[in-house]
N, C-alpha and C. Protein backbone atom coordinates (compact mmCIF):
# COMPACT_ATOMS: atom_id res chain seq x y z
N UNK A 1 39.47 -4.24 -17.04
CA UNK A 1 38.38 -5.21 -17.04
C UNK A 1 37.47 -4.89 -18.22
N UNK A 2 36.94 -5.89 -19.07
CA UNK A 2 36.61 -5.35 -19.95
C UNK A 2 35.24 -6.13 -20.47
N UNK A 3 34.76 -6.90 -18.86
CA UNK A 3 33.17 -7.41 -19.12
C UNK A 3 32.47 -5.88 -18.85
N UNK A 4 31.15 -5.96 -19.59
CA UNK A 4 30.26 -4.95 -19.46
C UNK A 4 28.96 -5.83 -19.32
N UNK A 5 28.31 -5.32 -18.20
CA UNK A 5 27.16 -5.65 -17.81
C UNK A 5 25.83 -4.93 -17.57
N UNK A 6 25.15 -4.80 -18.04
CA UNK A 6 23.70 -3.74 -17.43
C UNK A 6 22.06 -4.96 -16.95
N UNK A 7 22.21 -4.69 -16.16
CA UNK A 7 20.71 -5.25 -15.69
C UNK A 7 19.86 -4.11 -15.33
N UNK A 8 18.57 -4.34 -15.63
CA UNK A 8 17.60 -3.17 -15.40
C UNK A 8 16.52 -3.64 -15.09
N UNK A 9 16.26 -3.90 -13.64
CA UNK A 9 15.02 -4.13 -13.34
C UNK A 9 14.06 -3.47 -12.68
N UNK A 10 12.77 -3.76 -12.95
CA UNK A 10 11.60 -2.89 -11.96
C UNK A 10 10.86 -3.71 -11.66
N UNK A 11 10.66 -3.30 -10.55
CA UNK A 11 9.11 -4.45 -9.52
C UNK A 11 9.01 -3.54 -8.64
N UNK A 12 7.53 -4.12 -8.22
CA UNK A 12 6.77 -3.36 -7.19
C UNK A 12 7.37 -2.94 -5.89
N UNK A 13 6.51 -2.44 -5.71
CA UNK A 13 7.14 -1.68 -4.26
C UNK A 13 6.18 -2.19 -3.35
N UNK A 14 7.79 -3.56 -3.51
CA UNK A 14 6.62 -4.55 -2.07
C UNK A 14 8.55 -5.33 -1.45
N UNK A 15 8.47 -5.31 -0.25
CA UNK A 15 9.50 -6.23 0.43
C UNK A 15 9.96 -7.09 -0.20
N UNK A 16 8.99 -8.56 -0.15
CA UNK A 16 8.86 -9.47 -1.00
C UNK A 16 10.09 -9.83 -1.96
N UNK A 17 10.33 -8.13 -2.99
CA UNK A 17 11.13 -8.49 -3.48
C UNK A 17 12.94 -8.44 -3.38
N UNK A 18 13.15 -7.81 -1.95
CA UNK A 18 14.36 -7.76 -1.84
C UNK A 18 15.42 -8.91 -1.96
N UNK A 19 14.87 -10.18 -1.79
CA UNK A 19 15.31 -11.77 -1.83
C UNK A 19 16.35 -11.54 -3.38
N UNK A 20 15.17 -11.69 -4.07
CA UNK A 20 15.66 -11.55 -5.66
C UNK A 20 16.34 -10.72 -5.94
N UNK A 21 16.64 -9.97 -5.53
CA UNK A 21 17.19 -8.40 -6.33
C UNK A 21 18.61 -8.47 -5.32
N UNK A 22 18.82 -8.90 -4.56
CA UNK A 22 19.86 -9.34 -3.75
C UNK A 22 20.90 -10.48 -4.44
N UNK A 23 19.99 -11.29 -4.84
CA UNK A 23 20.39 -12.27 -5.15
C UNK A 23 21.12 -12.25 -6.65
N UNK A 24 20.53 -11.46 -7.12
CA UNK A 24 21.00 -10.86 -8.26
C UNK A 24 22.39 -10.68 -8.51
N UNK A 25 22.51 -9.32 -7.52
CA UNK A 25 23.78 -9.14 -6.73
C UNK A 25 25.11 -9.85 -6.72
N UNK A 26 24.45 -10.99 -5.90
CA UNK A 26 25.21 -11.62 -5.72
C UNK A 26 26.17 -12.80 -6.42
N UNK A 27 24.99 -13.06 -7.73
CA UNK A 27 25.21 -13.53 -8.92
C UNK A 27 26.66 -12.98 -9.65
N UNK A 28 25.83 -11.64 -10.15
CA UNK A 28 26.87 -10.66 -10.70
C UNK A 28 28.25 -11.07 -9.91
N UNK A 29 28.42 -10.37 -8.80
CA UNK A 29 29.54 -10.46 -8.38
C UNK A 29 30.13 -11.93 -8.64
N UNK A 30 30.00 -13.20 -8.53
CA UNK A 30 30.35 -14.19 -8.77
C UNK A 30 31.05 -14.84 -10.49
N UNK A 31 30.28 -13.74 -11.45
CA UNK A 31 30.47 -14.10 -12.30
C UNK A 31 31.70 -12.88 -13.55
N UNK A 32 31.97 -11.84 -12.30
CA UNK A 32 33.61 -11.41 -12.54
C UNK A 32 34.64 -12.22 -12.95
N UNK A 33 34.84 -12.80 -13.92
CA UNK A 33 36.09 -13.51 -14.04
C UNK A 33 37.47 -12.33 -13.78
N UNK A 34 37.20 -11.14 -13.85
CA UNK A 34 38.98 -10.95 -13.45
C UNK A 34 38.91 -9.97 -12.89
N UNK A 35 37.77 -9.95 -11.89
CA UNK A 35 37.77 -9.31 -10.05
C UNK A 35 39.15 -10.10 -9.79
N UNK A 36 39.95 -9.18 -9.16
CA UNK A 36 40.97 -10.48 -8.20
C UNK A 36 40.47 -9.94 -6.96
N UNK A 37 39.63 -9.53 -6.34
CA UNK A 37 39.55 -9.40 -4.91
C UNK A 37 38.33 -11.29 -4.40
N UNK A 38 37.89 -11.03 -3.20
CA UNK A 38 37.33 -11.92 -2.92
C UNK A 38 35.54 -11.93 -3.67
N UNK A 39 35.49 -12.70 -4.59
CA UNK A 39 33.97 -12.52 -5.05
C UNK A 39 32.95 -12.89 -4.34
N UNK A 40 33.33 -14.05 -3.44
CA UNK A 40 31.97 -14.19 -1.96
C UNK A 40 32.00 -12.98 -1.23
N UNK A 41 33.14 -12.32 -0.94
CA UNK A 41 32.82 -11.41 0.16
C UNK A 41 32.08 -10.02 -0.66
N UNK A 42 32.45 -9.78 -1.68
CA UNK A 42 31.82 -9.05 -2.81
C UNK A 42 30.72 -9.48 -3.04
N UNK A 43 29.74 -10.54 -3.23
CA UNK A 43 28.82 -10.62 -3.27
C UNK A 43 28.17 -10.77 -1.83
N UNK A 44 28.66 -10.79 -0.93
CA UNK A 44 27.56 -10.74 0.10
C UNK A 44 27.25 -9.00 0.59
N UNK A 45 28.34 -8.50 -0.16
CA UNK A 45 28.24 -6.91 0.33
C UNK A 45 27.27 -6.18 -0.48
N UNK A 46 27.41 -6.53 -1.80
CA UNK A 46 26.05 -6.39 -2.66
C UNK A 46 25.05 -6.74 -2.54
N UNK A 47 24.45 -7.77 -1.94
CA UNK A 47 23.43 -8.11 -1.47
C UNK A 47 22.90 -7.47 -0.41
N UNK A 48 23.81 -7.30 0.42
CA UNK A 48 23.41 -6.28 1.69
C UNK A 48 22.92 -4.82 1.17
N UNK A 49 23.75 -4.04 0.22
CA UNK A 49 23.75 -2.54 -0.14
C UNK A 49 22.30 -2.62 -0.89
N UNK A 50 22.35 -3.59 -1.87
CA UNK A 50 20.60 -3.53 -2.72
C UNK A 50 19.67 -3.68 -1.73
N UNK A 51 20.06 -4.62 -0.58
CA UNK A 51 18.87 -4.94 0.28
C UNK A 51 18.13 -3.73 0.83
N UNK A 52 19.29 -2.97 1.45
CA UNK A 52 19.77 -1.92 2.33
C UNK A 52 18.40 -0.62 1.35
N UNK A 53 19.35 -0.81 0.52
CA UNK A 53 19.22 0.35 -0.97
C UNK A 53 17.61 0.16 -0.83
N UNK A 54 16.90 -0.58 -1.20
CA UNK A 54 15.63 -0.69 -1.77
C UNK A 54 14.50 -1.26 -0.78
N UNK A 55 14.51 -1.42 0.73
CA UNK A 55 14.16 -1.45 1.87
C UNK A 55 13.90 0.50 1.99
N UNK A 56 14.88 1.45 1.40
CA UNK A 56 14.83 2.36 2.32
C UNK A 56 14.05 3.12 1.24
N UNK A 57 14.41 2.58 -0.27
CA UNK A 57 13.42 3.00 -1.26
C UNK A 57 11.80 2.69 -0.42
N UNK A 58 11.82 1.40 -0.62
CA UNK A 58 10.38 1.15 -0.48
C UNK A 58 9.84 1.54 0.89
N UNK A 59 10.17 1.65 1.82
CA UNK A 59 9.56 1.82 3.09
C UNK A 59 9.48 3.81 3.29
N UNK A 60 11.12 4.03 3.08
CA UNK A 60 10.92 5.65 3.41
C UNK A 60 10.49 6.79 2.37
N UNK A 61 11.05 6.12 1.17
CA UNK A 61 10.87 6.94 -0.30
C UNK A 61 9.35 6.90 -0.54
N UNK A 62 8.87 6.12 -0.82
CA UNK A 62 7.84 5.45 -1.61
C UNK A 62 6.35 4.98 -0.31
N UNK A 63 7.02 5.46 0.43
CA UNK A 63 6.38 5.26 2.07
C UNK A 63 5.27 3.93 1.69
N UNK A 64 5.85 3.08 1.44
CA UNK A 64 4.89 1.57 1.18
C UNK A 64 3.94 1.82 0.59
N UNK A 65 3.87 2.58 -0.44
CA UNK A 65 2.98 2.79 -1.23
C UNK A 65 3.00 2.11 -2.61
N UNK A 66 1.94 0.49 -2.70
CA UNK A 66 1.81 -0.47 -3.20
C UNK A 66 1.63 0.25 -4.88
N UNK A 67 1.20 1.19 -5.18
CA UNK A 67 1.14 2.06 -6.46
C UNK A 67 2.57 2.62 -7.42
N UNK A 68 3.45 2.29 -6.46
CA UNK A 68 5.03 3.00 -6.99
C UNK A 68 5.90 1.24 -7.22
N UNK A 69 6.98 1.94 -7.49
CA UNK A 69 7.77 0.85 -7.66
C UNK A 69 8.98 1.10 -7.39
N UNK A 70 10.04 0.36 -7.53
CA UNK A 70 11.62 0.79 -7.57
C UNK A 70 11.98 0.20 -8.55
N UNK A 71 13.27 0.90 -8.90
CA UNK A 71 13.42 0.79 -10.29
C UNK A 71 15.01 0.69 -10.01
N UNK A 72 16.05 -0.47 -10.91
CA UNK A 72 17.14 -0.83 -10.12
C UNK A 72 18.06 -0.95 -11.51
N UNK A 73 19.30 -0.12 -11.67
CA UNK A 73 19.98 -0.81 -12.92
C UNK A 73 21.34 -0.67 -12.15
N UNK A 74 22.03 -2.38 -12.70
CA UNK A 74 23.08 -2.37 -12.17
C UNK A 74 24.36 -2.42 -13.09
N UNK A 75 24.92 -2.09 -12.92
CA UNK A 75 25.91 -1.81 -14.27
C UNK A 75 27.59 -1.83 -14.50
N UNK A 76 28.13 -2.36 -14.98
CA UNK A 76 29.73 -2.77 -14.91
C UNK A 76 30.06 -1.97 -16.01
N UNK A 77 31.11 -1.19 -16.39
CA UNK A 77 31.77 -0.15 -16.80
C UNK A 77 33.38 0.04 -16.78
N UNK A 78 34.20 -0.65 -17.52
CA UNK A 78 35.59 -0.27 -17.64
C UNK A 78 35.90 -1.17 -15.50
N UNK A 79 36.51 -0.43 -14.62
CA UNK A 79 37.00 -1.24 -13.35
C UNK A 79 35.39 -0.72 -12.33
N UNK A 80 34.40 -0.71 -12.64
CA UNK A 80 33.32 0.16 -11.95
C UNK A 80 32.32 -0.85 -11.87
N UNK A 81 31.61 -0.62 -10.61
CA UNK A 81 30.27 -1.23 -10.39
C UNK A 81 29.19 -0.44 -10.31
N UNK A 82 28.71 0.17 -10.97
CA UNK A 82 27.74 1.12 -10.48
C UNK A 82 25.92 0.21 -10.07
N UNK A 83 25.59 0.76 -9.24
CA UNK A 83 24.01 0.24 -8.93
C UNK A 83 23.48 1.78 -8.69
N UNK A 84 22.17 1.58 -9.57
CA UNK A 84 21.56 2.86 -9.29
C UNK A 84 20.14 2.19 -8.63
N UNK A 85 19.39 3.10 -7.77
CA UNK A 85 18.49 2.53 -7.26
C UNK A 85 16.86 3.42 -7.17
N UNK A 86 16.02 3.66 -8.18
CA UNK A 86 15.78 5.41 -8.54
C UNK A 86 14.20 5.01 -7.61
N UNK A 87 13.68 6.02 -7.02
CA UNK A 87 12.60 5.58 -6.29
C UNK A 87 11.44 6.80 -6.29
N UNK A 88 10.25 6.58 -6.54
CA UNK A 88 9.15 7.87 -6.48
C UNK A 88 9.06 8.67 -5.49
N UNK A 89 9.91 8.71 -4.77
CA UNK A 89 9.33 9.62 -3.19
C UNK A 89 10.22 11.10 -3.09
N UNK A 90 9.89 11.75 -1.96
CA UNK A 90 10.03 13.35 -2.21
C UNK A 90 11.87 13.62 -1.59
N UNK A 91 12.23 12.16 -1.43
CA UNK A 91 13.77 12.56 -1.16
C UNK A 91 14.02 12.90 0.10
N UNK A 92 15.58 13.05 -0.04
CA UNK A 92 16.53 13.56 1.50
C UNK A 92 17.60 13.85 0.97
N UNK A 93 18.34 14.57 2.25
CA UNK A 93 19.51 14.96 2.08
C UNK A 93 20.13 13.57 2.87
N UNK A 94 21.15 12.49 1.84
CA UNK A 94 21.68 11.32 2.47
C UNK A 94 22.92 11.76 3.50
N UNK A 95 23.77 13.32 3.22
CA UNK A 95 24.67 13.48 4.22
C UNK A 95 24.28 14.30 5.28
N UNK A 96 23.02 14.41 5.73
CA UNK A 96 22.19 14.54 7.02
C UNK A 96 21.94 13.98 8.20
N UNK A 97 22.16 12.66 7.43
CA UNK A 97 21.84 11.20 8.09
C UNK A 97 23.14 10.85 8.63
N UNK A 98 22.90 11.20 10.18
CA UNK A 98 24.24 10.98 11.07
C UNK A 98 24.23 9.04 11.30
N UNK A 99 25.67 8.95 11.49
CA UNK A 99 25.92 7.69 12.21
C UNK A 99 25.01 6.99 13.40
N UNK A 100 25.18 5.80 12.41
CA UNK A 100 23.42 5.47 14.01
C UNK A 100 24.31 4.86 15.02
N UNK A 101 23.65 5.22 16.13
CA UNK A 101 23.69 4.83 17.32
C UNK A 101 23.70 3.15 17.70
N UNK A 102 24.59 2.60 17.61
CA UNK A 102 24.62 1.14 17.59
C UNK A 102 24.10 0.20 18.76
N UNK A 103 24.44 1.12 20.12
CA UNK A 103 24.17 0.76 21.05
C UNK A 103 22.78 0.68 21.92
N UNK A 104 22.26 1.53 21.02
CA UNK A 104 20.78 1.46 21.50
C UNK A 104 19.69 0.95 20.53
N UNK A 105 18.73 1.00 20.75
CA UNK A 105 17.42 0.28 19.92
C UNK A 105 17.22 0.92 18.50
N UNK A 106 17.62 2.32 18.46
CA UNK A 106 16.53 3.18 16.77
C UNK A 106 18.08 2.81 15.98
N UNK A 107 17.34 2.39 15.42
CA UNK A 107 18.47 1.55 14.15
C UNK A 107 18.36 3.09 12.74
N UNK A 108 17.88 4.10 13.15
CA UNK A 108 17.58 5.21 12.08
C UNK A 108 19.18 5.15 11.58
N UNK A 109 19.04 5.40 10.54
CA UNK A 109 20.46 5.83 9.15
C UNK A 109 21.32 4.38 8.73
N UNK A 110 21.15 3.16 9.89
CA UNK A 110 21.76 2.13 9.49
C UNK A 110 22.12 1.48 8.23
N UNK A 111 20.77 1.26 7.62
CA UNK A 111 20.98 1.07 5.83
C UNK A 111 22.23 2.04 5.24
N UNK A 112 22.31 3.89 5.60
CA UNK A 112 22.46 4.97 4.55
C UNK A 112 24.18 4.29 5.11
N UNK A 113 24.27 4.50 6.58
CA UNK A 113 26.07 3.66 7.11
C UNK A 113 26.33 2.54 6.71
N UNK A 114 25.70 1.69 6.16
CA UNK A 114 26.75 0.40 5.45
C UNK A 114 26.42 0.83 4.38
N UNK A 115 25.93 0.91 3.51
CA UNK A 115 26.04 1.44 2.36
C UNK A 115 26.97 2.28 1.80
N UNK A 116 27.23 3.48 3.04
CA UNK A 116 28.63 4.26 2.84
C UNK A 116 29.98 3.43 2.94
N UNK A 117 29.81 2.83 3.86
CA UNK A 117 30.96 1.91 4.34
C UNK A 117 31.33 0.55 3.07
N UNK A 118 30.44 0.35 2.60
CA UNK A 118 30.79 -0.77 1.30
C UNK A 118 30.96 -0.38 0.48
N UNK A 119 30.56 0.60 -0.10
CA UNK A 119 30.72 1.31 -1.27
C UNK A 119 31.54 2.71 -1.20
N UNK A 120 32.36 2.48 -2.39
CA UNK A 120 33.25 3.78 -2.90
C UNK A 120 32.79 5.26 -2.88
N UNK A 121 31.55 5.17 -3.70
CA UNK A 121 30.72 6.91 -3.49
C UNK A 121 29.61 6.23 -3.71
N UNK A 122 29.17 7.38 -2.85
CA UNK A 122 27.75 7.45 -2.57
C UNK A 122 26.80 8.66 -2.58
N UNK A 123 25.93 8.60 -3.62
CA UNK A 123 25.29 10.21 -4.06
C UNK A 123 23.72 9.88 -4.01
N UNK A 124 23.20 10.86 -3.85
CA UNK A 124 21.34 10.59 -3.96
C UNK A 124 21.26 11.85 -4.20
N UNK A 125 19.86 11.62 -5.51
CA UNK A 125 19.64 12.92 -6.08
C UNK A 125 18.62 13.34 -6.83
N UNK A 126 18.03 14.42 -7.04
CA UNK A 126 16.40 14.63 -7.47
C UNK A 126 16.65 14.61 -9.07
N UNK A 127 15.20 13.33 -9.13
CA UNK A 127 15.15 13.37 -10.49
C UNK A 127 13.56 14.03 -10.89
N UNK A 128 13.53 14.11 -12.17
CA UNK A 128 12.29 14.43 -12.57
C UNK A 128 11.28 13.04 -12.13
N UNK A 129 10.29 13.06 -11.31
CA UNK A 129 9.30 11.99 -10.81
C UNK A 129 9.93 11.37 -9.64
N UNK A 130 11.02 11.66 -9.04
CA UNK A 130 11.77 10.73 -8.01
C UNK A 130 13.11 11.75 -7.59
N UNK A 131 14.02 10.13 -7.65
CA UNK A 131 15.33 10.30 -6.94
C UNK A 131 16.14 9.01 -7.43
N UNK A 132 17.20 9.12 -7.19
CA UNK A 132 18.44 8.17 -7.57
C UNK A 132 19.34 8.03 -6.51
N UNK A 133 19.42 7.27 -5.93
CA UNK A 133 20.35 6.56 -5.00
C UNK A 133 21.80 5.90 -5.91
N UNK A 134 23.17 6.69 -6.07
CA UNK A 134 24.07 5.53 -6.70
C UNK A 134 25.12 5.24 -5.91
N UNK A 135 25.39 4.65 -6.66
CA UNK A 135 26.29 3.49 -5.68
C UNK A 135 27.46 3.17 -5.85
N UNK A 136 28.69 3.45 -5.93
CA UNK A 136 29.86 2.90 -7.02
C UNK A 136 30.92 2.22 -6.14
N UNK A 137 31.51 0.84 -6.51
CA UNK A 137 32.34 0.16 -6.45
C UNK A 137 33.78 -0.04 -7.21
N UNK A 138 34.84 0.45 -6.92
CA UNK A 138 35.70 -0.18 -7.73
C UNK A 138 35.98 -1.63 -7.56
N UNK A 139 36.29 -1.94 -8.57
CA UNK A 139 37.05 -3.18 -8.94
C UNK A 139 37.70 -3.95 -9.64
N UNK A 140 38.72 -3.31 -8.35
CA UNK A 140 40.45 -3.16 -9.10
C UNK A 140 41.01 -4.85 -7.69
């Protein structure tokens, strides 16, 4: 595959904007000309993982703190999707975060389990001022 793509966006660290940044997503994926897998179902899974992704930025990372932001680059590379998702807050260990409990009410780790589950690898990691959430997709 030999489109290359980088988007790099930043906005506040407000809900608000998960719509857009989803949508984004979902764009991208649509506009693979030689994905041969399904590009709707590919884009609705991207939309979910950024949603997922930057909900957990903004609410747990960044603890709704209207002063920070998230910061999002998404990027196509040789058969690769990478989304990075980098956020100001003091971090976690993401393979800590057991399988949530489906059957009952605390929805805790839900975002970190589909995110694993849609995506190929999945790493989070301390940066200088933050952290990086990535994300990688093949697509073959």
């Amino acid at each position: 595959m030999n489109e290359k793509i980088e988007v790099d966006i930043r906005v506040p660290n407000q809900t608000r904007y998960l719509g857009l940044i989803g949508k984004i997503g979902e764009d991208i994926a649509r506009t693979l000309r030689r994905y041969k897998g399904d590009r709707e179902e590919l884009a609705y899974h991207l939309n979910l993982v950024l949603t997922e992704a930057m909900t957990n930025a903004i609410r747990h990372a960044n603890e709704d703190d209207p002063k920070k932001e998230v910061h999002i680059v998404i990027s196509i590379q040789d058969e690769n999707l990478n989304i990075k998702v980098f956020d100001q807050g003091q971090g976690f260990d993401v393979c800590a975060i057991s399988t949530p409990d489906f059957k009952g009410l605390d929805e805790h780790g839900r975002g970190v389990f589909i995110i694993r589950t849609l995506m190929d690898e999945v790493t989070y990691r301390k940066l200088d001022g933050g952290n990086v959430l990535e994300m990688i997709k093949a697509l073959r």
